[in-house]
Each structure stands twice: as structure tokens, then as C-alpha cells.
PDB file of N, CA and C in Angstrom:
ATOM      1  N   UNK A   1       1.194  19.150   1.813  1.00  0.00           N
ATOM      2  CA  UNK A   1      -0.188  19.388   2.190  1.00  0.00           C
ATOM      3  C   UNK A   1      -0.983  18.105   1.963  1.00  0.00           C
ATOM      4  N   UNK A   2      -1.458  17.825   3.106  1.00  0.00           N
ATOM      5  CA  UNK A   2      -2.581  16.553   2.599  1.00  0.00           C
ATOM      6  C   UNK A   2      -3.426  16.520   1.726  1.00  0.00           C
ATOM      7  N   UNK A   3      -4.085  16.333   1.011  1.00  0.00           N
ATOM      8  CA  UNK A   3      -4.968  16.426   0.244  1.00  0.00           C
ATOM      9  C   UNK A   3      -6.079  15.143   0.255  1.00  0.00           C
ATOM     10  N   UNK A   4      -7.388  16.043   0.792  1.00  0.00           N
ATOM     11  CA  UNK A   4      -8.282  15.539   1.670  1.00  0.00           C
ATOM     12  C   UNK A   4      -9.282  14.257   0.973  1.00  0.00           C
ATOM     13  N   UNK A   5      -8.998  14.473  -0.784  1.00  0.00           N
ATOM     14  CA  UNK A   5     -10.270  13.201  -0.659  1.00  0.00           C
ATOM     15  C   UNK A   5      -8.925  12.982  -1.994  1.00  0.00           C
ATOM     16  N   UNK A   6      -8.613  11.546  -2.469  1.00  0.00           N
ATOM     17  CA  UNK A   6      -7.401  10.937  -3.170  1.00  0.00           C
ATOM     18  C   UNK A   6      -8.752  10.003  -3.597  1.00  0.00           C
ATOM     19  N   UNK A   7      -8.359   9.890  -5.289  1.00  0.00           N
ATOM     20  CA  UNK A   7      -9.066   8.440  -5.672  1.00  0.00           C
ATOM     21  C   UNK A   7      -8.367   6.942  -5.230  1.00  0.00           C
ATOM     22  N   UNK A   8      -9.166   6.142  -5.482  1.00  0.00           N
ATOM     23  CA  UNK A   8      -8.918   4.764  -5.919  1.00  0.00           C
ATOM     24  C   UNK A   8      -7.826   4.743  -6.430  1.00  0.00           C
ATOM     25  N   UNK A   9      -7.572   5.189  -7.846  1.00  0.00           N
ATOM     26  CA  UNK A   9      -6.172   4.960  -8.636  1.00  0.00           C
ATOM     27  C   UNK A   9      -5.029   5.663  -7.817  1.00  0.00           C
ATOM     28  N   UNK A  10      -5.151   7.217  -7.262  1.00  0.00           N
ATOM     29  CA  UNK A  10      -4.008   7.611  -6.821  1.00  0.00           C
ATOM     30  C   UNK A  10      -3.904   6.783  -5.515  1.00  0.00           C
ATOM     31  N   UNK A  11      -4.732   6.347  -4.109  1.00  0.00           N
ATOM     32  CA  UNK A  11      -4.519   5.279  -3.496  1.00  0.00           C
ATOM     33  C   UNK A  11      -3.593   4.552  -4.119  1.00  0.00           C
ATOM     34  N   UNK A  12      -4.364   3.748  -4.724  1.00  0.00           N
ATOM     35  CA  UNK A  12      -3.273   2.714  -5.633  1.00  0.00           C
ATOM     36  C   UNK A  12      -1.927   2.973  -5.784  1.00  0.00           C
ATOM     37  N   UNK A  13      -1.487   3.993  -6.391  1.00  0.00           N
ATOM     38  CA  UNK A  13      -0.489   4.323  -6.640  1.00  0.00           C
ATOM     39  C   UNK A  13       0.379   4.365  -5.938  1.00  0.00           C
ATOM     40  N   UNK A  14      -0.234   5.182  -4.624  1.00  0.00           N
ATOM     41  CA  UNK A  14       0.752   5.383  -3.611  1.00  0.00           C
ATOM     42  C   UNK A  14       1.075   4.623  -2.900  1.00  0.00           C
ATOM     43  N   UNK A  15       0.078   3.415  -2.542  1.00  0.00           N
ATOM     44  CA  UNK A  15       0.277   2.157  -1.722  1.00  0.00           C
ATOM     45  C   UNK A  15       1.552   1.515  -2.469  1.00  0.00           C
ATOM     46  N   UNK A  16       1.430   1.125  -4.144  1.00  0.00           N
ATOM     47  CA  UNK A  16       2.545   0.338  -4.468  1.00  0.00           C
ATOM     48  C   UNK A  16       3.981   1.185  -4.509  1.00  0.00           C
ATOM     49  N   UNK A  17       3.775   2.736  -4.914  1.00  0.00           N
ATOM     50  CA  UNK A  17       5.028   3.382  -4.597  1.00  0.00           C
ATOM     51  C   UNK A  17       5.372   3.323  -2.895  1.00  0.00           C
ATOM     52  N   UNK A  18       5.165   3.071  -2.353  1.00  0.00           N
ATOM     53  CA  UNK A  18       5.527   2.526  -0.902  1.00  0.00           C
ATOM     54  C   UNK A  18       6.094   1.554  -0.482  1.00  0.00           C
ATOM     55  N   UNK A  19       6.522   1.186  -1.796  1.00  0.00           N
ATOM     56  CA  UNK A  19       7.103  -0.286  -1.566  1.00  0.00           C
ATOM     57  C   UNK A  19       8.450   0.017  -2.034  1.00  0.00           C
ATOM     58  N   UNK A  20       8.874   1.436  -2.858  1.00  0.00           N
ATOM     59  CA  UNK A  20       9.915   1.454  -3.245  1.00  0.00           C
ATOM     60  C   UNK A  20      10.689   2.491  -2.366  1.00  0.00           C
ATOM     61  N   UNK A  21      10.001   3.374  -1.533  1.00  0.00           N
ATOM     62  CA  UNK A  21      10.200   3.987  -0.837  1.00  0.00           C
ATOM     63  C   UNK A  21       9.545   4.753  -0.107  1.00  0.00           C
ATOM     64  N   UNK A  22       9.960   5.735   0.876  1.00  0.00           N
ATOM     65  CA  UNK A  22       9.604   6.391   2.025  1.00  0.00           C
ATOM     66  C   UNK A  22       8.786   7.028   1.827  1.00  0.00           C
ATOM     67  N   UNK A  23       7.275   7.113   2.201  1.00  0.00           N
ATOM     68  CA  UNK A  23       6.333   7.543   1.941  1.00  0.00           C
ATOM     69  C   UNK A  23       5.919   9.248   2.798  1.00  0.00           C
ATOM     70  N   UNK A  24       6.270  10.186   2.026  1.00  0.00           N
ATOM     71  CA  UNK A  24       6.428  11.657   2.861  1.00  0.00           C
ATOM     72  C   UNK A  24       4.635  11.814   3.795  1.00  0.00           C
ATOM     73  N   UNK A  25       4.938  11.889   5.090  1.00  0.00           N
ATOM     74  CA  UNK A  25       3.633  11.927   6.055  1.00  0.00           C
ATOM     75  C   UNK A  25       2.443  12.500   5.019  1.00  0.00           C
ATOM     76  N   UNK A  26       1.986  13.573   4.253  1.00  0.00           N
ATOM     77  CA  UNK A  26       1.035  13.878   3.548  1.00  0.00           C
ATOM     78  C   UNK A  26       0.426  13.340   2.615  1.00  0.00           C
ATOM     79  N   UNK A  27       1.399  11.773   2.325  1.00  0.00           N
ATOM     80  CA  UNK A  27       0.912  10.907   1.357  1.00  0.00           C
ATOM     81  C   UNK A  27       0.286   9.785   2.036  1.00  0.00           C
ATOM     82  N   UNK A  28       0.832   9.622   3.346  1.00  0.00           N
ATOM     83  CA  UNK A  28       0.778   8.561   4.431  1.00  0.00           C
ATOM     84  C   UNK A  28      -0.746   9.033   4.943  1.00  0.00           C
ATOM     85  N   UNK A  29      -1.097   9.932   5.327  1.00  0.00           N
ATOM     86  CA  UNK A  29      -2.529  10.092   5.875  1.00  0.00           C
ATOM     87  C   UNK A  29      -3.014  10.161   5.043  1.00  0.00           C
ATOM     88  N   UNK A  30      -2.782  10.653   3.697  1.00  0.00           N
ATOM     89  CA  UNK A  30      -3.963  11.007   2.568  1.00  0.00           C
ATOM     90  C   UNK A  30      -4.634   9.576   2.192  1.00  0.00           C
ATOM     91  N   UNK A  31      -3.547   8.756   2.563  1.00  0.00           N
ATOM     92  CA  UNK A  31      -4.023   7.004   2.198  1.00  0.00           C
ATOM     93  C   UNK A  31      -4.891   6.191   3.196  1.00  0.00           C
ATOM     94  N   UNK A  32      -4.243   6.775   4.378  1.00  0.00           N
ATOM     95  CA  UNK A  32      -4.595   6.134   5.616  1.00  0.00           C
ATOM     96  C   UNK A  32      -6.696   6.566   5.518  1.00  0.00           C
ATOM     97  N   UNK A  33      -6.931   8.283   5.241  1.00  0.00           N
ATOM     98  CA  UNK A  33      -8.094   8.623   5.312  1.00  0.00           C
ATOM     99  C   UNK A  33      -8.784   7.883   4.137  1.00  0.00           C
ATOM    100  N   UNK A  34      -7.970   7.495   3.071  1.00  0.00           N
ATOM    101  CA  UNK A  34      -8.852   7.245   2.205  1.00  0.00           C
ATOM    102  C   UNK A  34      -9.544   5.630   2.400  1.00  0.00           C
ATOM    103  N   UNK A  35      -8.214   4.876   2.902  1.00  0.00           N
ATOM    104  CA  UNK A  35      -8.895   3.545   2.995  1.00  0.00           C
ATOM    105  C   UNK A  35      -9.378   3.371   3.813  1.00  0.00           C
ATOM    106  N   UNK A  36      -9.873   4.281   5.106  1.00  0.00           N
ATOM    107  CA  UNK A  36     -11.224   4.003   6.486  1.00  0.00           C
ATOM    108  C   UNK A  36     -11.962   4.336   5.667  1.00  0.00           C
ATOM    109  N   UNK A  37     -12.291   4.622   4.193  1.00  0.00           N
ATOM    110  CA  UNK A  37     -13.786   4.706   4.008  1.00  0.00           C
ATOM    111  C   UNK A  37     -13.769   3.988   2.416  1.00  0.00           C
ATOM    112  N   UNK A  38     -12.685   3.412   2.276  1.00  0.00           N
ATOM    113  CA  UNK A  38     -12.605   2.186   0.867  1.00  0.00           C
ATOM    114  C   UNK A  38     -12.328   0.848   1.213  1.00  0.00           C
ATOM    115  N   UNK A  39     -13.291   0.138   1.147  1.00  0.00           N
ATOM    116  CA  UNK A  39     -13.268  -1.174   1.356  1.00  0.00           C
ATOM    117  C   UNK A  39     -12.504  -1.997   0.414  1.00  0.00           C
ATOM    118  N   UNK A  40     -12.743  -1.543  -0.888  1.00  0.00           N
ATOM    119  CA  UNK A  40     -11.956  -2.349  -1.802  1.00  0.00           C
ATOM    120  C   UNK A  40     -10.186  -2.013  -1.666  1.00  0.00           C
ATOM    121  N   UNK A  41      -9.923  -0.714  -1.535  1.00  0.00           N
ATOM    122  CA  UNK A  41      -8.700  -0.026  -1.208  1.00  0.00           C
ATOM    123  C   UNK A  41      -7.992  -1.008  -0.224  1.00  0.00           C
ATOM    124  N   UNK A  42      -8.824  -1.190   0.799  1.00  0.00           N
ATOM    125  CA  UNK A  42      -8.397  -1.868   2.025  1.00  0.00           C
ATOM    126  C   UNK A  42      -7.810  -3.193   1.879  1.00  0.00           C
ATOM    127  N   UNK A  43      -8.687  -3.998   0.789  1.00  0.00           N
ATOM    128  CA  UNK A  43      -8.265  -5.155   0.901  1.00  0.00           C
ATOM    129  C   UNK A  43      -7.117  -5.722  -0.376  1.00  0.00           C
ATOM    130  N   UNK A  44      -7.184  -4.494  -1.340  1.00  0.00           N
ATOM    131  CA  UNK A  44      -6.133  -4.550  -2.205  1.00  0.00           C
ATOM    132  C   UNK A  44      -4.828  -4.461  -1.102  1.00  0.00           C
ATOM    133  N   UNK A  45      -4.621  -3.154  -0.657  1.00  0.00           N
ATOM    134  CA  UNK A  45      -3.689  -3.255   0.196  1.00  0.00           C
ATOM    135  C   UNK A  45      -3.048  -4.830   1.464  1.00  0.00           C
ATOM    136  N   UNK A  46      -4.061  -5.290   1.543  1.00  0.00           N
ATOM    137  CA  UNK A  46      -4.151  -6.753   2.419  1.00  0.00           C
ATOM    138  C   UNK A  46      -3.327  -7.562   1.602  1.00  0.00           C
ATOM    139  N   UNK A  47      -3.873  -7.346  -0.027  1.00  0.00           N
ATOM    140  CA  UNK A  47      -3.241  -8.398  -0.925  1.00  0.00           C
ATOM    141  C   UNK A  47      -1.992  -8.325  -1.231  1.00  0.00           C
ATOM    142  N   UNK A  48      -1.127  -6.563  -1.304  1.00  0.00           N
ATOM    143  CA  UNK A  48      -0.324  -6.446  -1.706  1.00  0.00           C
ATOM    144  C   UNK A  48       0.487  -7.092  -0.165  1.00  0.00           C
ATOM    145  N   UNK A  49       0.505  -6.672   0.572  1.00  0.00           N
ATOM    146  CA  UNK A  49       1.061  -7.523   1.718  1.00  0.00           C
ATOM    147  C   UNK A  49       1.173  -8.843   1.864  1.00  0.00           C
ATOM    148  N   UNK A  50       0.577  -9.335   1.676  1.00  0.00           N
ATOM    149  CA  UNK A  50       0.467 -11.079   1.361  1.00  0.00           C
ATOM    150  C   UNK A  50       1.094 -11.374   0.656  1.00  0.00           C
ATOM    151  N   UNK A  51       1.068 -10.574  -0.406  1.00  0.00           N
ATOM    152  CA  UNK A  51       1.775 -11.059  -2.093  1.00  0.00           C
ATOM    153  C   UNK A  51       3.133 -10.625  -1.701  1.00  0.00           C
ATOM    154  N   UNK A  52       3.296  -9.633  -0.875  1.00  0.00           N
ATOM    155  CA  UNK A  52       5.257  -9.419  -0.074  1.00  0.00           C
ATOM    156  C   UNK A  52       5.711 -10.063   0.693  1.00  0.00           C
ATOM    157  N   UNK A  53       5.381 -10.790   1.255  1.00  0.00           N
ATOM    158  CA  UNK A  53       5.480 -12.010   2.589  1.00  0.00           C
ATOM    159  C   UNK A  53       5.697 -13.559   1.711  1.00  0.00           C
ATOM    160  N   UNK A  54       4.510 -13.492   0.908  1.00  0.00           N
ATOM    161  CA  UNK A  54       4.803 -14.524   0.056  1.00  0.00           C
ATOM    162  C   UNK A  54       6.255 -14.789  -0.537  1.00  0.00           C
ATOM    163  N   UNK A  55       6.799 -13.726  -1.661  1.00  0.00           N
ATOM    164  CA  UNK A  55       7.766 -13.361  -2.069  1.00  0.00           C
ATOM    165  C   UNK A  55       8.880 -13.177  -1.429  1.00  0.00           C
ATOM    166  N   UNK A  56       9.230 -13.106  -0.111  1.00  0.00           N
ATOM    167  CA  UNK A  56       9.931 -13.248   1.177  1.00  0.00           C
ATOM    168  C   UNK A  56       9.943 -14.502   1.557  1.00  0.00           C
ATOM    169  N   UNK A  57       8.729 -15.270   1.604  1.00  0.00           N
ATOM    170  CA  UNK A  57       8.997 -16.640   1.787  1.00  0.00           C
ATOM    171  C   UNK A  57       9.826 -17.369   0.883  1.00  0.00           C
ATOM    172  N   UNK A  58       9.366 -17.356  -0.191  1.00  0.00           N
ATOM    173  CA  UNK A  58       9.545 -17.911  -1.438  1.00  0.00           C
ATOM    174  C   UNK A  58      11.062 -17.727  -1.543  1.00  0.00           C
ATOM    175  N   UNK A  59      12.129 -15.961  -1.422  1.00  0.00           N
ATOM    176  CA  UNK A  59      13.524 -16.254  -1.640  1.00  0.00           C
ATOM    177  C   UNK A  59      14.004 -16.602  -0.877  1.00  0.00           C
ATOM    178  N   UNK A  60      13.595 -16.623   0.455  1.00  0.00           N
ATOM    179  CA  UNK A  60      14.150 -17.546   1.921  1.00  0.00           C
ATOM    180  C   UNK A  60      13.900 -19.152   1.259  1.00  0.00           C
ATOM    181  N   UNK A  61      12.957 -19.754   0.678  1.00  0.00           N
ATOM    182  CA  UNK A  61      13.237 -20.973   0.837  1.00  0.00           C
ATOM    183  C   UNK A  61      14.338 -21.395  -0.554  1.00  0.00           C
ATOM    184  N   UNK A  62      13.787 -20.574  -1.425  1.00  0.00           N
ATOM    185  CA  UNK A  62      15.038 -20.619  -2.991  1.00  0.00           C
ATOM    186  C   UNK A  62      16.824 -20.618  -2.280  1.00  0.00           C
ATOM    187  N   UNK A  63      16.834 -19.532  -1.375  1.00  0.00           N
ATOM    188  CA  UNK A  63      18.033 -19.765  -0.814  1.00  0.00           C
ATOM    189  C   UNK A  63      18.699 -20.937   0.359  1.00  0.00           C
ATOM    190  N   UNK A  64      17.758 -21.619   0.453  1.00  0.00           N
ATOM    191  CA  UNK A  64      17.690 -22.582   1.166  1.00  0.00           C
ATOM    192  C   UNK A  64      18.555 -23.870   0.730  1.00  0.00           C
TER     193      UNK A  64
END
């Protein structure tokens, strides 16, 4: 069941547990609704992406 308004912290949570795995659709919109109306949410999420790309760069060039 979706659950219609998620804080900041559980956001949080779920964005970085998404990194370890498959995020079940009711967690996926509950995030999606929350960050069209969290700006800060939004751009944490921006960072954590950056900061994974980075870290992707970084063992691509270590293995280099």
C-alpha cells in the first residue's frame, strides 16, 4: 500500500536502501510523491547520484 505523505527521514531511507536493492512499486511512488513537493529531498537524491557515478569513475580509473 502506498502510503501517502512519508517524511524526510523515511525518504531518506528509502532512497539510500535503493541502492542495495529493488525498490517494491509502493515504496517507489511513495518517494517519487514525496520529492515533487521536497526540494531538499530532491537534491539530496541528485547528490547521492553524483556521489555513485563518482565512485564508478573512481574504480574504473583505480582499475586502470
Amino acid at each position: 500500500m502506498i502510503k501517502p505523505k512519508i517524511t524526510c527521514r523515511e525518504a531518506t531511507e528509502i532512497l539510500l536502501q535503493g541502492e542495495d536493492r529493488s525498490l517494491p512499486l509502493a515504496e517507489r511512488l511513495s518517494l517519487r510523491l514525496h520529492q515533487r513537493s521536497c526540494g531538499n529531498c530532491r537534491r539530496f537524491a541528485r547528490q547521492v547520484a553524483l556521489m555513485r557515478q563518482a565512485s564508478a569513475r573512481w574504480r574504473k580509473f583505480s582499475e586502470d
